[in-house]
PDB file of N, CA and C in Angstrom:
ATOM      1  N   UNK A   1       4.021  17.505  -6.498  1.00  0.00           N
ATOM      2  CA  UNK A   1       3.966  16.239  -7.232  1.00  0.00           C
ATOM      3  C   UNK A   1       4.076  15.081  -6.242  1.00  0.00           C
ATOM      4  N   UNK A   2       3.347  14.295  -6.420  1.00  0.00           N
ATOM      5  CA  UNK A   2       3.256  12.916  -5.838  1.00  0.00           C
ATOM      6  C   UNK A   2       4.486  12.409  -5.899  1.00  0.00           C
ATOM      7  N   UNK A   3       4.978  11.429  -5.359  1.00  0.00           N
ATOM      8  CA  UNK A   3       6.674  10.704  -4.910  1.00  0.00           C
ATOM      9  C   UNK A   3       6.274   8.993  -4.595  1.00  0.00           C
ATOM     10  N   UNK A   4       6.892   7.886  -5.236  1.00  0.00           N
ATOM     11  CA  UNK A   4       6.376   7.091  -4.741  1.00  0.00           C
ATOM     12  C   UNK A   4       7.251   6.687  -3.103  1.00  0.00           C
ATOM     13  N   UNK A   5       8.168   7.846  -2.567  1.00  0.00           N
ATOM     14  CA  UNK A   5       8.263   7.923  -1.218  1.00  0.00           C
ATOM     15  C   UNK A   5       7.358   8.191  -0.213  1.00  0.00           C
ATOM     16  N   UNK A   6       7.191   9.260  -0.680  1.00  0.00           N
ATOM     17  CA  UNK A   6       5.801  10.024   0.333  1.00  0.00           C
ATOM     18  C   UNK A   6       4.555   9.024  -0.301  1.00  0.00           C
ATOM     19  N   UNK A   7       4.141   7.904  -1.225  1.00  0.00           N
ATOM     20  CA  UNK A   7       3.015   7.123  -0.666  1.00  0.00           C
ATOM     21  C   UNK A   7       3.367   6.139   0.024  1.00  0.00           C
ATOM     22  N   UNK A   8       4.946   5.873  -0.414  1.00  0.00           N
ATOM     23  CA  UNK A   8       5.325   4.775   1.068  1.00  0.00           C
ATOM     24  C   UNK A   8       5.157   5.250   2.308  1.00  0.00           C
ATOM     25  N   UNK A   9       5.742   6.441   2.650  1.00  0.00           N
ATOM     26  CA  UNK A   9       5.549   7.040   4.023  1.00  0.00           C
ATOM     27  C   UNK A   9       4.173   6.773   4.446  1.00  0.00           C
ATOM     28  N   UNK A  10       3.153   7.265   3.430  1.00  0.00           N
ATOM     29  CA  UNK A  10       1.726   7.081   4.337  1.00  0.00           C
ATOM     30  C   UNK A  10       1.181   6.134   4.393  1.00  0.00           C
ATOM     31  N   UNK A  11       1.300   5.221   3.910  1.00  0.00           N
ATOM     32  CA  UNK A  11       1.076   3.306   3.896  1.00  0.00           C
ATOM     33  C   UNK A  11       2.071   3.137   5.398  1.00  0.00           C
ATOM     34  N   UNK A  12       2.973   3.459   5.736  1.00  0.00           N
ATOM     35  CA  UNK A  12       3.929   3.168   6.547  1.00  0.00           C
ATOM     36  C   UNK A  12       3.358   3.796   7.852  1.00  0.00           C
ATOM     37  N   UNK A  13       2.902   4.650   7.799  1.00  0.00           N
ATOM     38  CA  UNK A  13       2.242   6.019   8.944  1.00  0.00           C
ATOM     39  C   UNK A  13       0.657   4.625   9.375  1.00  0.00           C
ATOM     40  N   UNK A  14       0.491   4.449   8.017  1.00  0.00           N
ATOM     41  CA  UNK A  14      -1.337   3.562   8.525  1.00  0.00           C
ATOM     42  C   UNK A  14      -1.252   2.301   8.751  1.00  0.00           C
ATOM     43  N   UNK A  15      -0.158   1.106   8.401  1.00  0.00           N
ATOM     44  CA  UNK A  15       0.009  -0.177   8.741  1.00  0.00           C
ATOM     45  C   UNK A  15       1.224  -0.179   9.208  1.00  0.00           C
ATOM     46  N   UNK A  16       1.148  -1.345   9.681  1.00  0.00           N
ATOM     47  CA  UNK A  16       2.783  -1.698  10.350  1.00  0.00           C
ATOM     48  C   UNK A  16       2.766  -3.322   8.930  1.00  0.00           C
ATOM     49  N   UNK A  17       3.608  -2.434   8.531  1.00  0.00           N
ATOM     50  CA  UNK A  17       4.577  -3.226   7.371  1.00  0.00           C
ATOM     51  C   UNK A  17       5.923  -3.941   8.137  1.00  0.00           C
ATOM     52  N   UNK A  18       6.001  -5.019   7.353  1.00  0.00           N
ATOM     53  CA  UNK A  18       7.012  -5.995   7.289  1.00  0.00           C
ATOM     54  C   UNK A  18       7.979  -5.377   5.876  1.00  0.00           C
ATOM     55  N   UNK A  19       7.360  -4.868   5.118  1.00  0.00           N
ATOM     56  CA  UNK A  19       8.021  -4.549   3.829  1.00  0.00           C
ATOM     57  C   UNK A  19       6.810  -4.007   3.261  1.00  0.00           C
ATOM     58  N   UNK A  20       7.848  -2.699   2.479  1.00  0.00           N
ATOM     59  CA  UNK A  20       6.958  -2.117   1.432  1.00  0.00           C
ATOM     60  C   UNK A  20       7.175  -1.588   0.299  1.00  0.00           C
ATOM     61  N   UNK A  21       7.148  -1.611  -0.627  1.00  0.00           N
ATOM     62  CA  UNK A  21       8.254  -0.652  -1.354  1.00  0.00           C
ATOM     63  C   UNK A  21       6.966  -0.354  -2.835  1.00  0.00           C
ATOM     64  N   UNK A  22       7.015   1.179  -3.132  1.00  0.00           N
ATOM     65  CA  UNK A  22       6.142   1.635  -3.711  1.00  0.00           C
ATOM     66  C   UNK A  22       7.324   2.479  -5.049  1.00  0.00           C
ATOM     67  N   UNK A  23       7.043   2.111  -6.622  1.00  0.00           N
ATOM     68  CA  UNK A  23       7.464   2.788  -7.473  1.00  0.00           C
ATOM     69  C   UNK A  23       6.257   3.241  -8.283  1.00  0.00           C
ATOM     70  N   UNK A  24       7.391   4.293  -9.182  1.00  0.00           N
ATOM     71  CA  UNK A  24       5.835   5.063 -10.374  1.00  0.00           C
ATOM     72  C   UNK A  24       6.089   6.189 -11.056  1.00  0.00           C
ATOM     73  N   UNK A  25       5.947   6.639 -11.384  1.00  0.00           N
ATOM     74  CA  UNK A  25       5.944   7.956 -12.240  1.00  0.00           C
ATOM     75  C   UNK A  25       5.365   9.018 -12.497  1.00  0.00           C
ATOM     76  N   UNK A  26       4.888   9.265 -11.195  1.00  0.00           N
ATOM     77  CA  UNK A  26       4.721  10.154 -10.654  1.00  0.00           C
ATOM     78  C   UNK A  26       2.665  10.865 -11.200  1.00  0.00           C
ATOM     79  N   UNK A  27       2.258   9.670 -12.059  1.00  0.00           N
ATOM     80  CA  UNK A  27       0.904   9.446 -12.240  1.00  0.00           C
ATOM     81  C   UNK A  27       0.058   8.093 -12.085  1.00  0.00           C
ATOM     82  N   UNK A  28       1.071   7.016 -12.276  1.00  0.00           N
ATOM     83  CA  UNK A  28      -0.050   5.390 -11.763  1.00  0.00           C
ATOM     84  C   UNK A  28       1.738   5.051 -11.226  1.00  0.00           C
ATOM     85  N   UNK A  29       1.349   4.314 -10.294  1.00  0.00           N
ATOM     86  CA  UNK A  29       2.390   3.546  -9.007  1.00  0.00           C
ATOM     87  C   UNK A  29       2.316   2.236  -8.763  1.00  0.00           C
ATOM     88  N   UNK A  30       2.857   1.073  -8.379  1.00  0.00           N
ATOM     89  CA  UNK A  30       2.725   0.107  -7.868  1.00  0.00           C
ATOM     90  C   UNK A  30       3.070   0.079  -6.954  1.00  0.00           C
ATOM     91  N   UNK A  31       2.624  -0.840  -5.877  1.00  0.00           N
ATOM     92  CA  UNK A  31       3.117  -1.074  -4.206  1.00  0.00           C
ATOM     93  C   UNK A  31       3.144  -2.542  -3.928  1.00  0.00           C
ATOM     94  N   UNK A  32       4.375  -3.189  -3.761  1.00  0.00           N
ATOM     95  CA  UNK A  32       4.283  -4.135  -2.963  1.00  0.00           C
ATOM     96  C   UNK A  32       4.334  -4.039  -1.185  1.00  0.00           C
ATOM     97  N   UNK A  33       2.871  -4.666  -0.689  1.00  0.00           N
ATOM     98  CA  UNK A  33       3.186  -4.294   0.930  1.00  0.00           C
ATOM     99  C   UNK A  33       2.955  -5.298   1.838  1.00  0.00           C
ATOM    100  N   UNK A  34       3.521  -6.021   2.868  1.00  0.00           N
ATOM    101  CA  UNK A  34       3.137  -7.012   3.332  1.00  0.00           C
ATOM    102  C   UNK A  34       3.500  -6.555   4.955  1.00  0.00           C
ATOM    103  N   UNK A  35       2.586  -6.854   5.597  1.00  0.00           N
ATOM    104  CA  UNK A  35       1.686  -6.720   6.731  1.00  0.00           C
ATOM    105  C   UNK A  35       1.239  -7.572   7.757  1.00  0.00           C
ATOM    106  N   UNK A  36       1.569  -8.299   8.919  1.00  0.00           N
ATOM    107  CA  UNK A  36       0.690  -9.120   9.743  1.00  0.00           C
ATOM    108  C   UNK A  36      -0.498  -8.764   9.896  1.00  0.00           C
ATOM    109  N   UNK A  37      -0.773  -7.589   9.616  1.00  0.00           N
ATOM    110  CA  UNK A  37      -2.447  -7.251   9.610  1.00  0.00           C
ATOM    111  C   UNK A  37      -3.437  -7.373   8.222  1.00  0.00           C
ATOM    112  N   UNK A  38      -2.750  -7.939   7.661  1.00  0.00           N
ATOM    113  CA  UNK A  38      -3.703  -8.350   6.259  1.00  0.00           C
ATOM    114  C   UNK A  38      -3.873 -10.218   6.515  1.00  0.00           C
ATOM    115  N   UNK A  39      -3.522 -10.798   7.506  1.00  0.00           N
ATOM    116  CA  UNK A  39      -3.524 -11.859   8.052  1.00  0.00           C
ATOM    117  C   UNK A  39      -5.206 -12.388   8.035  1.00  0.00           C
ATOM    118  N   UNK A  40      -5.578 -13.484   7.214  1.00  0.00           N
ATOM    119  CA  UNK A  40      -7.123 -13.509   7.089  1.00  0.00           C
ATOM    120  C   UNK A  40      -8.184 -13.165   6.634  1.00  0.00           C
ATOM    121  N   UNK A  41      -7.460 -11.931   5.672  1.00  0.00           N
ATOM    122  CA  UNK A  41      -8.072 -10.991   5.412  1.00  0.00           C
ATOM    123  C   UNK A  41      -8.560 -10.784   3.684  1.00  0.00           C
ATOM    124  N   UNK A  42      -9.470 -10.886   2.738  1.00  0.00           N
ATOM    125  CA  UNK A  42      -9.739 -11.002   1.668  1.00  0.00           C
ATOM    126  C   UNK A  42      -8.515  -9.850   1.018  1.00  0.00           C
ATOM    127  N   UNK A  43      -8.556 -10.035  -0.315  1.00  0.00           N
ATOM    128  CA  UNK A  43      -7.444  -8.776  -0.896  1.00  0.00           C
ATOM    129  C   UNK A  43      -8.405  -7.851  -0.811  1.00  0.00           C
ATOM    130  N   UNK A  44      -9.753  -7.552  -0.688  1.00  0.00           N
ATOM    131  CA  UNK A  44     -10.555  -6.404  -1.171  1.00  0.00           C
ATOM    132  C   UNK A  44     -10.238  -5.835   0.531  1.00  0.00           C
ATOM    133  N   UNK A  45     -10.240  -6.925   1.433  1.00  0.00           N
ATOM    134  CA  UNK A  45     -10.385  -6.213   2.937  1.00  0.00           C
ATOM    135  C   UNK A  45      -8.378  -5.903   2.970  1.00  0.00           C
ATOM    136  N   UNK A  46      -7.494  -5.822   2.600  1.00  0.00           N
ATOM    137  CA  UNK A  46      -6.355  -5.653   2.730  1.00  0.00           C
ATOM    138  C   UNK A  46      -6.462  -4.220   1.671  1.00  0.00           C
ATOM    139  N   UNK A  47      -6.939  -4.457   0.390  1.00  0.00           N
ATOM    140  CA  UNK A  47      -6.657  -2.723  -0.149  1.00  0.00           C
ATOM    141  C   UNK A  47      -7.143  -1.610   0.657  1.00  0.00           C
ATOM    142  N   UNK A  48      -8.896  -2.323   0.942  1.00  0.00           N
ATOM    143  CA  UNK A  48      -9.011  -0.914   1.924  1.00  0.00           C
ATOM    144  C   UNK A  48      -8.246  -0.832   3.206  1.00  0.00           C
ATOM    145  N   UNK A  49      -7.731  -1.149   3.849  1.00  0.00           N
ATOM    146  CA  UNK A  49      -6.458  -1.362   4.829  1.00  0.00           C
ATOM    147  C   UNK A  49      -5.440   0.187   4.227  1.00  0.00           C
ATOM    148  N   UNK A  50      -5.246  -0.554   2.788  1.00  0.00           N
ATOM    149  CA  UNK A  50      -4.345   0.165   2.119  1.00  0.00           C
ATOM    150  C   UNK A  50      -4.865   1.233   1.615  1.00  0.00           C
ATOM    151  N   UNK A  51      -6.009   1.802   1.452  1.00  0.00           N
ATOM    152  CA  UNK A  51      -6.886   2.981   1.599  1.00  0.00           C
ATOM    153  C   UNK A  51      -6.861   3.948   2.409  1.00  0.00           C
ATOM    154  N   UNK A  52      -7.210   3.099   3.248  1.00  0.00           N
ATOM    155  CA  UNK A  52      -7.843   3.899   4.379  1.00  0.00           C
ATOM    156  C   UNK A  52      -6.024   4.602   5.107  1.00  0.00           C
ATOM    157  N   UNK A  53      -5.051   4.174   5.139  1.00  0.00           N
ATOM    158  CA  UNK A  53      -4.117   4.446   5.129  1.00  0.00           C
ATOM    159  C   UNK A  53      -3.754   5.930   4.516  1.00  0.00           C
ATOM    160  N   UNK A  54      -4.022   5.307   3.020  1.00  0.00           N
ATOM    161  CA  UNK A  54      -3.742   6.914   2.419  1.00  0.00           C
ATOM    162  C   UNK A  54      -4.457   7.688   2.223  1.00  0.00           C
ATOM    163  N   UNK A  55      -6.051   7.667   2.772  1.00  0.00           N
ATOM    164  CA  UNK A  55      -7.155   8.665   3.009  1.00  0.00           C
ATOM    165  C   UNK A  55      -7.248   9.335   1.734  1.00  0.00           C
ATOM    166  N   UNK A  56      -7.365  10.642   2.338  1.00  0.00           N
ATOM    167  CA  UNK A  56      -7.816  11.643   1.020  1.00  0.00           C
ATOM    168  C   UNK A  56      -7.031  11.758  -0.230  1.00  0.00           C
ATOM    169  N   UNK A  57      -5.672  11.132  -0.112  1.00  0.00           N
ATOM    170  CA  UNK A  57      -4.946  11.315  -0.991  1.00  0.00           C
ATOM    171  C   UNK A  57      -4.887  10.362  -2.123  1.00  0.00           C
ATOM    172  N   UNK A  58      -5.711   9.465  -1.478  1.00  0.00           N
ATOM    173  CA  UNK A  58      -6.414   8.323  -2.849  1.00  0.00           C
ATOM    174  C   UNK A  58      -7.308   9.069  -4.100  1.00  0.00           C
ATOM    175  N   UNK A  59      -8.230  10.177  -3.212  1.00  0.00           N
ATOM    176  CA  UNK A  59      -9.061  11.000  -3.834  1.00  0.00           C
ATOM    177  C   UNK A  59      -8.738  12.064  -4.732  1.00  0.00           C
ATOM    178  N   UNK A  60      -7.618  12.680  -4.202  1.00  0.00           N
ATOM    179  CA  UNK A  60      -6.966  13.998  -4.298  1.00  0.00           C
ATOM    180  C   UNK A  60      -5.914  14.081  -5.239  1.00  0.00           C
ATOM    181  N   UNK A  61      -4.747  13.187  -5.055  1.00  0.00           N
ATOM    182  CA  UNK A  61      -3.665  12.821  -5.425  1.00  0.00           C
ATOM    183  C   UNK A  61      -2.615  11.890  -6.378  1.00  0.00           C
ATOM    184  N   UNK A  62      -3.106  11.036  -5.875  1.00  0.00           N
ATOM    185  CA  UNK A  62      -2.959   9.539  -6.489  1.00  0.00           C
ATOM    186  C   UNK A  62      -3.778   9.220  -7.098  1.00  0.00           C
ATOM    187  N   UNK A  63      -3.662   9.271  -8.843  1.00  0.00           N
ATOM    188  CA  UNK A  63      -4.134   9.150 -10.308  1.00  0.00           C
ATOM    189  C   UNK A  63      -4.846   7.264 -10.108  1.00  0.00           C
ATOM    190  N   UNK A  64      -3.430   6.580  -9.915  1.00  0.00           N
ATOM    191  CA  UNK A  64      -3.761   5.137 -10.107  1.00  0.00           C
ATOM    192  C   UNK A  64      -2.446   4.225  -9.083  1.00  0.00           C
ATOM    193  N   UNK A  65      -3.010   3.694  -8.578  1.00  0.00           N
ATOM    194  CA  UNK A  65      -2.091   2.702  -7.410  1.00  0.00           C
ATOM    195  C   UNK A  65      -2.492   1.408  -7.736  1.00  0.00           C
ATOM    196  N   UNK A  66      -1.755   0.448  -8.000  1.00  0.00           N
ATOM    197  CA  UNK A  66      -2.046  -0.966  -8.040  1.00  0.00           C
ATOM    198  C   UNK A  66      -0.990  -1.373  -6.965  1.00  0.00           C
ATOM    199  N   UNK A  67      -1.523  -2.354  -6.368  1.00  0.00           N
ATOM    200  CA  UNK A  67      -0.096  -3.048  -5.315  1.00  0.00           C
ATOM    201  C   UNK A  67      -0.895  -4.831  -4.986  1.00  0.00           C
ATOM    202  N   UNK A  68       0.334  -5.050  -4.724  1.00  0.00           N
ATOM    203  CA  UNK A  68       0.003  -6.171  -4.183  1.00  0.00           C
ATOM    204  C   UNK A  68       0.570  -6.689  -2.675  1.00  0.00           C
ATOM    205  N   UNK A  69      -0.616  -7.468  -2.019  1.00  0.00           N
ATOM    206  CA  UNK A  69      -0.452  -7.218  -0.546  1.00  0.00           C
ATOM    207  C   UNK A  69      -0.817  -8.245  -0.305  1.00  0.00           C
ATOM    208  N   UNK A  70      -0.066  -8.807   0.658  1.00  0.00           N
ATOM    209  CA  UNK A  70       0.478 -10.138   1.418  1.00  0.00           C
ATOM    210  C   UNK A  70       0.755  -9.811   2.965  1.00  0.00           C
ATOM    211  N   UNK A  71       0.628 -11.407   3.270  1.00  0.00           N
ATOM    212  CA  UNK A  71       1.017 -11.439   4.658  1.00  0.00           C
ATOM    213  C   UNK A  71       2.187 -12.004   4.829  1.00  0.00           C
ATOM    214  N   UNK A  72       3.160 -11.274   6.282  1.00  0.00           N
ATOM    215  CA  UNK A  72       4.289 -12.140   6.075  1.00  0.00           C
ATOM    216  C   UNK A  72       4.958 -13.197   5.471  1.00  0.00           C
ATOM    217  N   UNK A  73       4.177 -14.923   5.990  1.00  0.00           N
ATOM    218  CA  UNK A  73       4.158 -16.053   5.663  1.00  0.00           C
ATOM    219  C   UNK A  73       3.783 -15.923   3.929  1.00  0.00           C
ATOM    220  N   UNK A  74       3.066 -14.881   3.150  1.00  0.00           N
ATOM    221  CA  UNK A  74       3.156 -15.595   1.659  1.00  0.00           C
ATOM    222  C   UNK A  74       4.262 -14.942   0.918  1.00  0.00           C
ATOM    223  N   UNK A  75       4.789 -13.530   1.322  1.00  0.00           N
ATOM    224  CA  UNK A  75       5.843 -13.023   1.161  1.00  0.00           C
ATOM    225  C   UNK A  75       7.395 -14.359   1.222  1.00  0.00           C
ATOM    226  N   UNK A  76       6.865 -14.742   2.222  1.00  0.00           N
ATOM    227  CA  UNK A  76       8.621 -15.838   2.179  1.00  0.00           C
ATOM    228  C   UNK A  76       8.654 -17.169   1.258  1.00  0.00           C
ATOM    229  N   UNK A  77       6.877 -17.028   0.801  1.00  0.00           N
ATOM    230  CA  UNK A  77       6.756 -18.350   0.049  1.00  0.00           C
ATOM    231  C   UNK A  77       7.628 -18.292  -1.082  1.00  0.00           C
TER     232      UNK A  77
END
């Protein structure tokens, strides 16, 4: 069974987070994740960030993920 630990871990393994924190129930999840590397970056170019992170397990695993993703500076806003 999916954990919304182990999708933090692999968001954590593929970006360097400032903060992340992923809950859920163990079929749709939310993620808040904020990143200096989503810096500039459209939200469509920051999910796949957040994709490509969790690879196959977007495909495989993980039913439904919504998150929302920021860069440092809008996080403190």
């Amino acid at each position: 069974m999916v954990t919304p630990g182990s999708i933090e871990a692999s968001i954590r393994a593929g970006i360097a987070c400032e903060y992340c924190e992923v809950s859920g129930d163990g079929q749709h999840f939310e993620a808040i994740i904020v990143s200096a590397q989503f810096r500039g970056l459209t939200r469509l170019k920051q999910h796949q960030l957040v994709f490509a992170a969790l690879g196959d397990r977007m495909r495989s695993e993980i039913h439904a993920l919504s998150m929302r993703t920021l860069a440092p500076e809008e996080w403190s806003a």
